[in-house]
C-alpha atoms as a PDB file:
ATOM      1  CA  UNK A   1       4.337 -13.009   0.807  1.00  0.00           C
ATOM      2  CA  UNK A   2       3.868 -11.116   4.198  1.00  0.00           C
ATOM      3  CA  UNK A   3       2.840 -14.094   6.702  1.00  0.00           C
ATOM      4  CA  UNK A   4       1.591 -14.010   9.943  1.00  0.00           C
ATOM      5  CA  UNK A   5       4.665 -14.895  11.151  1.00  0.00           C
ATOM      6  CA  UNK A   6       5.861 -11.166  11.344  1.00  0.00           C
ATOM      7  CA  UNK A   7       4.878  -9.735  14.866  1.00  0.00           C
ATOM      8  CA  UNK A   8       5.370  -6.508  16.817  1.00  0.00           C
ATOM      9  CA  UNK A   9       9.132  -5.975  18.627  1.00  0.00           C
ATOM     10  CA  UNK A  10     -11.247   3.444  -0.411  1.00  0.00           C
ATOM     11  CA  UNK A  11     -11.648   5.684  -2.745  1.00  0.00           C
ATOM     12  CA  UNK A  12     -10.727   5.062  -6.061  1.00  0.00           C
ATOM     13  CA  UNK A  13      -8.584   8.474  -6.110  1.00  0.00           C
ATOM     14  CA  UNK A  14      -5.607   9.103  -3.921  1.00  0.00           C
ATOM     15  CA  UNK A  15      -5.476  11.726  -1.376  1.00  0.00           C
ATOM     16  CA  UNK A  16      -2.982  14.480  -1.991  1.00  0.00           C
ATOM     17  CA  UNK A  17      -0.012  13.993   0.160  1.00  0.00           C
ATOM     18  CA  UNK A  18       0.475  17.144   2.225  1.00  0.00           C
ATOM     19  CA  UNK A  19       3.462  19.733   1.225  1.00  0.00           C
ATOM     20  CA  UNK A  20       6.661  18.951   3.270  1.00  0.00           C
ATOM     21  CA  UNK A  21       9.066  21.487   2.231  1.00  0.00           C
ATOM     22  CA  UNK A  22       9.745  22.555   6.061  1.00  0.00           C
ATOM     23  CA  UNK A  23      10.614  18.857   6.608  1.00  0.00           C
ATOM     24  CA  UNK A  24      12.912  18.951   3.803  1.00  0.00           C
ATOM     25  CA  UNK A  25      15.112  21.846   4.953  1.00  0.00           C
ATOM     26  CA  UNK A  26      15.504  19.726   8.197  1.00  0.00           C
ATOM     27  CA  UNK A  27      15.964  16.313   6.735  1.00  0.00           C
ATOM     28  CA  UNK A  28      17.068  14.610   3.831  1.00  0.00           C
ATOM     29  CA  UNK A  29      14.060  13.319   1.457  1.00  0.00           C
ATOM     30  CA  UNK A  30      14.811   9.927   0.209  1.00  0.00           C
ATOM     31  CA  UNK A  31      12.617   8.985  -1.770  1.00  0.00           C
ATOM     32  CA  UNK A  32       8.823  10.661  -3.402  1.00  0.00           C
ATOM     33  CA  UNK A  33       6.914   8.966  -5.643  1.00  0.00           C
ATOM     34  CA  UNK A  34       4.043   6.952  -7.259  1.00  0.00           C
ATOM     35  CA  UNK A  35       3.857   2.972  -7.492  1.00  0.00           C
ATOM     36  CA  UNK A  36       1.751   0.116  -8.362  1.00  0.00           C
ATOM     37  CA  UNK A  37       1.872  -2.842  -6.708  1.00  0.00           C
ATOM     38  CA  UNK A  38       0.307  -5.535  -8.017  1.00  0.00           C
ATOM     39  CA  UNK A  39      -2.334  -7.941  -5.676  1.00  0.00           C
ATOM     40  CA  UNK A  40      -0.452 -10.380  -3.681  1.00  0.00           C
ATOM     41  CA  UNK A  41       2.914  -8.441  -4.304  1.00  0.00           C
ATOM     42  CA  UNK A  42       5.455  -6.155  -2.038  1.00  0.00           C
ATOM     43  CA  UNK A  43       7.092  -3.362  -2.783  1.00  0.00           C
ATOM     44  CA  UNK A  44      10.475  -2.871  -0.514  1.00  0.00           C
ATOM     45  CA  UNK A  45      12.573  -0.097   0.131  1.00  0.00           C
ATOM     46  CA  UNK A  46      15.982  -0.268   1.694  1.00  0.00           C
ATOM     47  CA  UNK A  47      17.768   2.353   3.892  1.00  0.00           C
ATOM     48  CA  UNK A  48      20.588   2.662   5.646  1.00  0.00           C
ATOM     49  CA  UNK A  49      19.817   4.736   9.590  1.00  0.00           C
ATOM     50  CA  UNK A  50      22.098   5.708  12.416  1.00  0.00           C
ATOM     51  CA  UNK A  51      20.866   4.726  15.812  1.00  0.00           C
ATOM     52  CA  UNK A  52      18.319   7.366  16.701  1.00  0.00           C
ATOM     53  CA  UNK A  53      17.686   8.910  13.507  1.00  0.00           C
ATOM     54  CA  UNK A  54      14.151   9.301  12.672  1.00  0.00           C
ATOM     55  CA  UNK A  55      12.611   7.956   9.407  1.00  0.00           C
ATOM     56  CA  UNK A  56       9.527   9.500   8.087  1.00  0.00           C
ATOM     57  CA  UNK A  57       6.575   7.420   5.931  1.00  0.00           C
ATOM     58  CA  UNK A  58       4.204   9.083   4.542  1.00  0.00           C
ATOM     59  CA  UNK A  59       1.818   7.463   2.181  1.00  0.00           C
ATOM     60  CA  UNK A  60      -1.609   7.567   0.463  1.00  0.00           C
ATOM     61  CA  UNK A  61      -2.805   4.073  -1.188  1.00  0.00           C
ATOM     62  CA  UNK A  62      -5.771   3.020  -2.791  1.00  0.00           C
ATOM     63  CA  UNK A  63      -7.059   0.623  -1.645  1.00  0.00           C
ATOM     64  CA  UNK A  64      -5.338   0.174   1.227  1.00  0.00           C
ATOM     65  CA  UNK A  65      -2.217  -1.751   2.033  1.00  0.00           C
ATOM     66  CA  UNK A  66       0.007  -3.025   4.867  1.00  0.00           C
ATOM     67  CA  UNK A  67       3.161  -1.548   5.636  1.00  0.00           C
ATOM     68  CA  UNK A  68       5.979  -3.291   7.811  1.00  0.00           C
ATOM     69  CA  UNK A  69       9.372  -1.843   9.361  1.00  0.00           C
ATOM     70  CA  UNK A  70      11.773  -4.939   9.743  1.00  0.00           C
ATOM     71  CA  UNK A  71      15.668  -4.455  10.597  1.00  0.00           C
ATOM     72  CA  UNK A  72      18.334  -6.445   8.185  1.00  0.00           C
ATOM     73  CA  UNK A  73      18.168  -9.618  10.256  1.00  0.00           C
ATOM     74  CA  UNK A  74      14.210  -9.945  10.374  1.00  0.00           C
ATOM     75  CA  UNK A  75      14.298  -8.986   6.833  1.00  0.00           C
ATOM     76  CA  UNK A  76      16.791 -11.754   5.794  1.00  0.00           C
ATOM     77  CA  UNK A  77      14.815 -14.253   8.208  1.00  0.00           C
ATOM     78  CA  UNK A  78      11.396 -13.453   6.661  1.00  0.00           C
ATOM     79  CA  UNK A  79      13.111 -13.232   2.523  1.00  0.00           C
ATOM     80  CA  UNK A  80      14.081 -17.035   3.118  1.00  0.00           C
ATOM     81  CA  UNK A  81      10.723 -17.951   4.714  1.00  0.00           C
ATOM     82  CA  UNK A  82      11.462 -18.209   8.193  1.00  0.00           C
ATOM     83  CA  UNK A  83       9.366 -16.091  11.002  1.00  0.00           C
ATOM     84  CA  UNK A  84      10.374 -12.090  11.671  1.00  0.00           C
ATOM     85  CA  UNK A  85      10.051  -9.760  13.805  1.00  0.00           C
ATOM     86  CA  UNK A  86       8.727  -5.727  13.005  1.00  0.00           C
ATOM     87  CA  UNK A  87       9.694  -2.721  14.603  1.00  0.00           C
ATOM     88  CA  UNK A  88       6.459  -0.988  13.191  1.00  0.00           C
ATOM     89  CA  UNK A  89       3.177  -3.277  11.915  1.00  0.00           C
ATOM     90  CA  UNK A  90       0.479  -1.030  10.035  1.00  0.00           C
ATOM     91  CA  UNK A  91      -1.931  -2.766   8.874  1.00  0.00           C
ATOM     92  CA  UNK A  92      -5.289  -2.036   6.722  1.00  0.00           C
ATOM     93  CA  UNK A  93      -3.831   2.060   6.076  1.00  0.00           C
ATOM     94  CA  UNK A  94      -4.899   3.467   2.853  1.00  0.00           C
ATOM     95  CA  UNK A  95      -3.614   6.814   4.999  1.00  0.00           C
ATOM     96  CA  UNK A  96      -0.327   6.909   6.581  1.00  0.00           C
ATOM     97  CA  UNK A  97       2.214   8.920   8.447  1.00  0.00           C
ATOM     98  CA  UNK A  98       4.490   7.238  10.688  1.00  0.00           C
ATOM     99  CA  UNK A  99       7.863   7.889  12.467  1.00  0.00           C
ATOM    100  CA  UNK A 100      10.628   5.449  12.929  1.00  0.00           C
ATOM    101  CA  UNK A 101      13.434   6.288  15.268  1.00  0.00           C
ATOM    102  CA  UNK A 102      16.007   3.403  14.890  1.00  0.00           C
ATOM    103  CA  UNK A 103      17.373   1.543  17.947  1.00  0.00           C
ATOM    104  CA  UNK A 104      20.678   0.726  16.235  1.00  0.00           C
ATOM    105  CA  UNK A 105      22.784   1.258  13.152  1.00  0.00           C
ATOM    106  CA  UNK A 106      21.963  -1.046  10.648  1.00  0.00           C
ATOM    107  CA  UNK A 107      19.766  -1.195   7.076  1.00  0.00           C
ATOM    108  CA  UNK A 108      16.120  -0.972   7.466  1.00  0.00           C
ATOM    109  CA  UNK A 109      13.263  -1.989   5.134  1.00  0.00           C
ATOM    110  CA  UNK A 110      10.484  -0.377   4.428  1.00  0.00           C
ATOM    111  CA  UNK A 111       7.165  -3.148   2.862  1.00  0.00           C
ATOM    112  CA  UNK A 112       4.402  -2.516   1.640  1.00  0.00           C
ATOM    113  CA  UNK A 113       2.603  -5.511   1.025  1.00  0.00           C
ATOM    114  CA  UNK A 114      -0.737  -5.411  -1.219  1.00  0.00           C
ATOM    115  CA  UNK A 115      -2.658  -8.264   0.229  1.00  0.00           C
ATOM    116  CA  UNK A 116      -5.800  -8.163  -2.793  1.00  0.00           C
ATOM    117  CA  UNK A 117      -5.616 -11.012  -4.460  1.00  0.00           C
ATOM    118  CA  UNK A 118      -6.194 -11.396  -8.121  1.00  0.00           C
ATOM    119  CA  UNK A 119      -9.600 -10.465  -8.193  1.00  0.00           C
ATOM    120  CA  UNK A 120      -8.835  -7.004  -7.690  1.00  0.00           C
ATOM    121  CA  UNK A 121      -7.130  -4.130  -8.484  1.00  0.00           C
ATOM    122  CA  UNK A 122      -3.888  -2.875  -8.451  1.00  0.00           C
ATOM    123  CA  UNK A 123      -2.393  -0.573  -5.226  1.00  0.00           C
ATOM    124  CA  UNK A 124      -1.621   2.421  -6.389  1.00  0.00           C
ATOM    125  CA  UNK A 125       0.811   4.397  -3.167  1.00  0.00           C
ATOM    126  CA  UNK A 126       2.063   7.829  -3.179  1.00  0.00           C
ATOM    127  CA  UNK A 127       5.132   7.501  -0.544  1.00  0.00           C
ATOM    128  CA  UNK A 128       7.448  10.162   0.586  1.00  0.00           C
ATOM    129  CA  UNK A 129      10.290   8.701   3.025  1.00  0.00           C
ATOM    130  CA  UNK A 130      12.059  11.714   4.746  1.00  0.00           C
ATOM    131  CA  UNK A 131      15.304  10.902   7.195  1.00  0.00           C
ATOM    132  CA  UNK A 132      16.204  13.128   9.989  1.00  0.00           C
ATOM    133  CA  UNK A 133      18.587  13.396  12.901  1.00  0.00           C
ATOM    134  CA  UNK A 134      17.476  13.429  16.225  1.00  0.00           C
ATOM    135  CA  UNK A 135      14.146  15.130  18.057  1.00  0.00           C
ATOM    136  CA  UNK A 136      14.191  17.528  15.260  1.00  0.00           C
ATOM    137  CA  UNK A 137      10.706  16.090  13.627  1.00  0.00           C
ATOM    138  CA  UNK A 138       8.698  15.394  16.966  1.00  0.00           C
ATOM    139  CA  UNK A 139       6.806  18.427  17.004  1.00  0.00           C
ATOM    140  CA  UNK A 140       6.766  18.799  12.833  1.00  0.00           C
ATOM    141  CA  UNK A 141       4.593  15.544  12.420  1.00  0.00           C
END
């Protein structure tokens, strides 16, 4: 699903994620928990951010996965097949944290792509998004 077309603008148990409850008093958490995504499959997760807020992406997968950033345009662009651009291009992470200030309002999506194909297992991702105003995360992460 993920082609090449987007460009920049393993152990068999997961890692535990680490404990973010300093984050959360700061921040709102959006979303924490487990998934499976099958091989050749993407998970997606929308969210709406406010120029400059900051987006944190925290995630464990095994094995590991690629994870894209895409604004609502370059989402809709790449959905229908045509070529997108990414705000944030991780590629290859089975370990992951990663912050995401936004350059303008608008919905964001979050993909993980599982690029295994059939021949081997399932992704299994612990994710934690976290969304925050401002500088307030800079020195937490």
């Amino acid at each position: 699903m993920i082609n090449t077309t987007l460009s920049n603008s393993s152990s068999p148990s997961l890692p535990a994620l680490p404990l973010l409850s300093s984050l959360s008093d700061e921040g709102k958490i959006l979303l924490e928990k487990s998934i499976t995504i099958s091989p050749k499959s993407v998970w997606r997760y929308e969210v709406y951010l406010e120029i400059y807020n900051k987006l944190i992406i925290r995630l464990s997968a095994s094995p590991w996965v690629d994870l894209y950033i895409l604004d609502s345009v370059n989402y809709n662009h790449w959905r229908h097949g045509g070529s997108a651009s990414a705000y944030v291009i991780e590629e290859r992470k089975n370990i992951l944290t990663k912050v995401f200030t936004a350059p303008a309002d608008d919905n964001y999506y979050i993909i993980i792509y599982n690029p295994w194909d059939y021949l081997k297992s399932n992704v299994n991702i612990e994710i934690r998004v976290i969304r925050g105003l401002g500088d307030v995360y800079k020195r937490q992460v």
